[in-house]
Protein backbone atom coordinates (compact mmCIF):
# COMPACT_ATOMS: atom_id res chain seq x y z
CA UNK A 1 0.00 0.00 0.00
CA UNK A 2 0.85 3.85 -0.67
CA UNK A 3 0.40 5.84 2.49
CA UNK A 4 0.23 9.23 4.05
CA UNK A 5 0.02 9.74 7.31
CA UNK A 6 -0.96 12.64 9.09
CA UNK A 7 0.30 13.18 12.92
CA UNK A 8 1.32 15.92 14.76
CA UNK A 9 4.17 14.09 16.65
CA UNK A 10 7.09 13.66 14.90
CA UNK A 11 8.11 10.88 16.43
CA UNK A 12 4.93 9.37 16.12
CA UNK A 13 5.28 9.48 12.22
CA UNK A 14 9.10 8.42 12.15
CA UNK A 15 8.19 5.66 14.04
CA UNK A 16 4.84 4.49 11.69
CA UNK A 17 6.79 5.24 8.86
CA UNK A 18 9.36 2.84 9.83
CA UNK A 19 7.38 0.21 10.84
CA UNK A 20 5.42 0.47 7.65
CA UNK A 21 7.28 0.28 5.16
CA UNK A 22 9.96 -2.29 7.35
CA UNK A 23 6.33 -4.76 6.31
CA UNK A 24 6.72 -3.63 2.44
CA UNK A 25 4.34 -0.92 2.02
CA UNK A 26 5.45 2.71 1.16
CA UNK A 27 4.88 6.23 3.16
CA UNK A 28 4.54 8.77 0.16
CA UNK A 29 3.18 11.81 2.36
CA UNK A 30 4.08 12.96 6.04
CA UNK A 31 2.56 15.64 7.51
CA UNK A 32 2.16 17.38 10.88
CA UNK A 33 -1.00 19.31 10.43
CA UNK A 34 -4.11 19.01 8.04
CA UNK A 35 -2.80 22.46 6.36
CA UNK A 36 0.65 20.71 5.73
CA UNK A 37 -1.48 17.40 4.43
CA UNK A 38 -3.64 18.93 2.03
CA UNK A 39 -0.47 21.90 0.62
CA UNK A 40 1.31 17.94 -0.44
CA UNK A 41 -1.40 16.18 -1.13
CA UNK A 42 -1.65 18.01 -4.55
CA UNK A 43 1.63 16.21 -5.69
CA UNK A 44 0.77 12.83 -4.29
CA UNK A 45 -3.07 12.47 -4.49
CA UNK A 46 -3.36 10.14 -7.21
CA UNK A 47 -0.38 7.72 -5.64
CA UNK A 48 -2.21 6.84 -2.14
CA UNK A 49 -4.22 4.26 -0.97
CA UNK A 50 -4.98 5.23 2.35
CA UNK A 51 -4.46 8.21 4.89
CA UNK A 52 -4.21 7.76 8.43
CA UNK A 53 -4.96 10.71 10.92
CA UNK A 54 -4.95 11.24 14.47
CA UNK A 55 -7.98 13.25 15.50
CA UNK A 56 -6.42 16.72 17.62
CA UNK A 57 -4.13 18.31 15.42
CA UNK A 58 -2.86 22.00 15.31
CA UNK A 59 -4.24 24.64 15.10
CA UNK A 60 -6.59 24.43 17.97
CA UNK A 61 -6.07 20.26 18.89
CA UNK A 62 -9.71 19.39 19.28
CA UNK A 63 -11.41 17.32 16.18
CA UNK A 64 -8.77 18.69 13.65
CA UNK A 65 -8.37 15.04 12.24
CA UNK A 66 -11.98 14.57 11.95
CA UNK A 67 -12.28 17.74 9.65
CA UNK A 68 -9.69 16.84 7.21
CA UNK A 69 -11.19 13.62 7.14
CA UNK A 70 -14.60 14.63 5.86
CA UNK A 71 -13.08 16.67 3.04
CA UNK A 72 -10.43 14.20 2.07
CA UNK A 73 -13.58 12.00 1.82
CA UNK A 74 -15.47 14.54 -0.02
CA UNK A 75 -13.01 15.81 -2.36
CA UNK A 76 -10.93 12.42 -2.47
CA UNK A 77 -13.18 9.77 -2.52
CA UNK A 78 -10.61 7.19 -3.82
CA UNK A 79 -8.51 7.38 -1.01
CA UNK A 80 -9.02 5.48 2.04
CA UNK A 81 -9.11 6.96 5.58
CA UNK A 82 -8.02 4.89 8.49
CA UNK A 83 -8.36 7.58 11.75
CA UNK A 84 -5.73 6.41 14.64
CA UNK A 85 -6.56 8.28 17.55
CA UNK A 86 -5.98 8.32 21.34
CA UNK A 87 -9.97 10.32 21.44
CA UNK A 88 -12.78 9.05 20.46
CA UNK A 89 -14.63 12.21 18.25
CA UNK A 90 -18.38 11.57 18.21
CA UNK A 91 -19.87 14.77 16.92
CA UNK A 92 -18.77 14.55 14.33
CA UNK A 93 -16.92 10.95 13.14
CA UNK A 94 -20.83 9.41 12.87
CA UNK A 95 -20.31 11.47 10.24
CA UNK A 96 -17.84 9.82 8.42
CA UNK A 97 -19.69 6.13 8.72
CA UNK A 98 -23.53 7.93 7.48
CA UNK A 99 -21.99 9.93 4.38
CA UNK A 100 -19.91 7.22 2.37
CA UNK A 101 -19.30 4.22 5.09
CA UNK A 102 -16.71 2.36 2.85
CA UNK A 103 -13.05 2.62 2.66
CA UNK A 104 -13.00 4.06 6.05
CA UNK A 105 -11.61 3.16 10.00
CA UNK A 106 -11.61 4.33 13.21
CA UNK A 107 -8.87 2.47 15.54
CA UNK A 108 -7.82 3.64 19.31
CA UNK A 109 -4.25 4.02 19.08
CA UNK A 110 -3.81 2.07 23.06
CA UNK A 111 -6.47 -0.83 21.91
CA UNK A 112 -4.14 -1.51 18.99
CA UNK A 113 -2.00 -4.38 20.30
CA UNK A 114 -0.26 -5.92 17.47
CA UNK A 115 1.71 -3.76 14.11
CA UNK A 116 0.11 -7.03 11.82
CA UNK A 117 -3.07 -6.55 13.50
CA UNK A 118 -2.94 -2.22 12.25
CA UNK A 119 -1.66 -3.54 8.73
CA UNK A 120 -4.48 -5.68 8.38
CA UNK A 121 -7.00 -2.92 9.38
CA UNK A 122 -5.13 -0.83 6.97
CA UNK A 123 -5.93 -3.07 3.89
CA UNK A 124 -9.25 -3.79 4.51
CA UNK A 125 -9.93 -0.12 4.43
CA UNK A 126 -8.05 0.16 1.20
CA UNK A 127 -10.11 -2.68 0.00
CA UNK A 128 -13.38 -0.33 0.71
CA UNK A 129 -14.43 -2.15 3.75
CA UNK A 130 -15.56 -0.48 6.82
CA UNK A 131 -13.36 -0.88 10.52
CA UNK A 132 -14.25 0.23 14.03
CA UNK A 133 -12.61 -0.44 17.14
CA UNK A 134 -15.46 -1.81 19.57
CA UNK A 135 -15.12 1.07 22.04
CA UNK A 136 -15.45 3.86 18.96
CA UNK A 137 -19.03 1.68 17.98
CA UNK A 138 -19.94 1.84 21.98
CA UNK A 139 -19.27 5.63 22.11
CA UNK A 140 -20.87 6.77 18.80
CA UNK A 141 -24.06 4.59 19.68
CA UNK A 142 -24.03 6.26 23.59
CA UNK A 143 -23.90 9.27 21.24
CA UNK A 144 -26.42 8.92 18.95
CA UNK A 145 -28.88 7.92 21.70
CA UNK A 146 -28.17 10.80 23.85
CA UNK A 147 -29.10 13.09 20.67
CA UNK A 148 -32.00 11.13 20.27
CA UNK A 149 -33.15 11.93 24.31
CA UNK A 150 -32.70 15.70 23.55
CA UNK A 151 -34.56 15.62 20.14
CA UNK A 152 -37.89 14.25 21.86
CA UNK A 153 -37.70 17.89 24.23
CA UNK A 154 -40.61 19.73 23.26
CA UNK A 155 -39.58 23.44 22.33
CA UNK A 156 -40.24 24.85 25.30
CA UNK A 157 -38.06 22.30 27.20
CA UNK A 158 -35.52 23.15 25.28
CA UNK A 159 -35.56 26.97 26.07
CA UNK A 160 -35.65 26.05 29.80
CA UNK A 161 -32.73 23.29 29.19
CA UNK A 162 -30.71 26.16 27.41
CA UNK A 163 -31.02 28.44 30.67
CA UNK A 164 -30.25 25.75 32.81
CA UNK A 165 -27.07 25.06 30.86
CA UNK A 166 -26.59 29.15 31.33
CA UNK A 167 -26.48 29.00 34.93
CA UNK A 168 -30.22 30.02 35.61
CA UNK A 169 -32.73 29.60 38.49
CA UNK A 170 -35.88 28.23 38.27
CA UNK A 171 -37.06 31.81 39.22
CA UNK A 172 -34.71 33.37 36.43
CA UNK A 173 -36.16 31.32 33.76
CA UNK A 174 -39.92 31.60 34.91
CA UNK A 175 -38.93 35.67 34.54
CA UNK A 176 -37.05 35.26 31.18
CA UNK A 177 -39.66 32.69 29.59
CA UNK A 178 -42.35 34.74 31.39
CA UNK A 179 -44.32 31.82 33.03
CA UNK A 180 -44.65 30.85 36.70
CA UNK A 181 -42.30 29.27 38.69
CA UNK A 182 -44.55 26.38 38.91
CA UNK A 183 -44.47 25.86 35.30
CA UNK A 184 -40.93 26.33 35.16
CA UNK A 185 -40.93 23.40 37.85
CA UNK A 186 -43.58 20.60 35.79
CA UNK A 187 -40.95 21.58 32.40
CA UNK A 188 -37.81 20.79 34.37
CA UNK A 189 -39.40 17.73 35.97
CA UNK A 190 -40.36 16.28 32.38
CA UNK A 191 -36.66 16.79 30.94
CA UNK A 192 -35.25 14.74 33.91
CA UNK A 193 -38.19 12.39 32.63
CA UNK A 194 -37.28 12.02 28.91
CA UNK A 195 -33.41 11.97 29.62
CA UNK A 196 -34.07 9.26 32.04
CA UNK A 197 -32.24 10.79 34.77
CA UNK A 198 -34.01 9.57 37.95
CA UNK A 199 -33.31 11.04 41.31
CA UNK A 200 -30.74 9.63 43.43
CA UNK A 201 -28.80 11.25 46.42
CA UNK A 202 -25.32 10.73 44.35
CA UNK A 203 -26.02 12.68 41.27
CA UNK A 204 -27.36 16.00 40.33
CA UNK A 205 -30.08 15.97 37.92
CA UNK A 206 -30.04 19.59 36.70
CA UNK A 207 -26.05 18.87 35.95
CA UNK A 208 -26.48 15.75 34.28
CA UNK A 209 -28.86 17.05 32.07
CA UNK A 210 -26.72 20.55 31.49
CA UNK A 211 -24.18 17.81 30.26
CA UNK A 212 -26.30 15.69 28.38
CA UNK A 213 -27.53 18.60 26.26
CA UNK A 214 -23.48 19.92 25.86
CA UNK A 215 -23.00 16.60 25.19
CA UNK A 216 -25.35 16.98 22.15
């Protein structure tokens, strides 16, 4: 296989790059950033199989990765992506699997036990199938069905879930929605209901669902 590989840590790359190609396949493209990527990619995009990319990357190290995946996959269909990452993205890597599913990987750089066992990930995503690590499929699922929770708010919950996350009071958001505080009280009570966050003495509702709609 041709390969680029995209990593902000230069040892990280030396060290891929030598393992790679020390099994017989070929490291045409090295990069530290998705800038640097796609400035070299216009010399080598017709000579690579598959790109692998770590998901926080300069400028700002958050879902870098995830971003230059989507438009490598948009612009580059042909080429393979195989992300290697310590994170797990789920905004936006479902992404990734619901636009064009084939060709692509997602692989947890400390579940990765074996070089063979990477090389043999690699191919099968250069052969157009589809791999997940377990734990990725766990997290985007967790993901998906926490969106789903929020979606099923009715409007109004969601205005009083968006003070909440804001910092606001019952009172406050009875005065800023301008309803009673015991309306205020029956909408908060069915968002703890449809997010299935019953009480207990060890959590916090109103946080846990301030999170689960960040989260979202």
């Amino acid at each position: 296989m041709k390969l680029a590989i995209v990593e902000d840590s230069a040892i990280l790359r030396l060290t891929m790059t030598e393992l790679l190609e020390g099994r017989g396949h070929e490291v045409v493209l090295s990069a530290g950033s998705g800038a640097e990527f796609f400035e070299q990619l216009a010399t080598h995009q017709h000579e690579i199989d598959v790109a692998i990319l770590d998901v926080r990357m300069p400028p700002t190290f958050t879902s870098e990765g995830i971003g230059v995946a989507l438009t490598l996959r948009k612009q580059h269909p042909n080429i393979a992506v195989m992300v290697f990452s310590q994170y797990v993205e789920t905004r936006y890597a479902a992404q990734l699997f619901t636009d064009q599913p084939t060709g692509v990987g997602y692989l947890l750089k400390d579940r990765v036990a074996e070089v063979s066992q990477f090389v043999a990930a690699l191919e099968r995503v250069a052969n157009g199938e589809t791999v997940l690590d377990p734990e990725v499929v766990s997290q985007l699922i967790g993901s998906a069905s926490r969106r789903s929770d929020i979606e099923t708010l009715s409007p109004r919950e969601r205005d009083v879930l968006d003070l909440m996350a804001q910092g606001r009071s019952n009172a406050a958001i009875g005065a800023e929605l301008n309803v009673s505080l015991g309306t205020v009280e029956k909408h908060v009570s069915a968002i703890f209901a449809k997010l299935g966050l019953e009480h207990s003495d060890a959590d916090h509702r109103r946080v846990l669902a301030v999170l689960r709609y960040l989260q979202s």
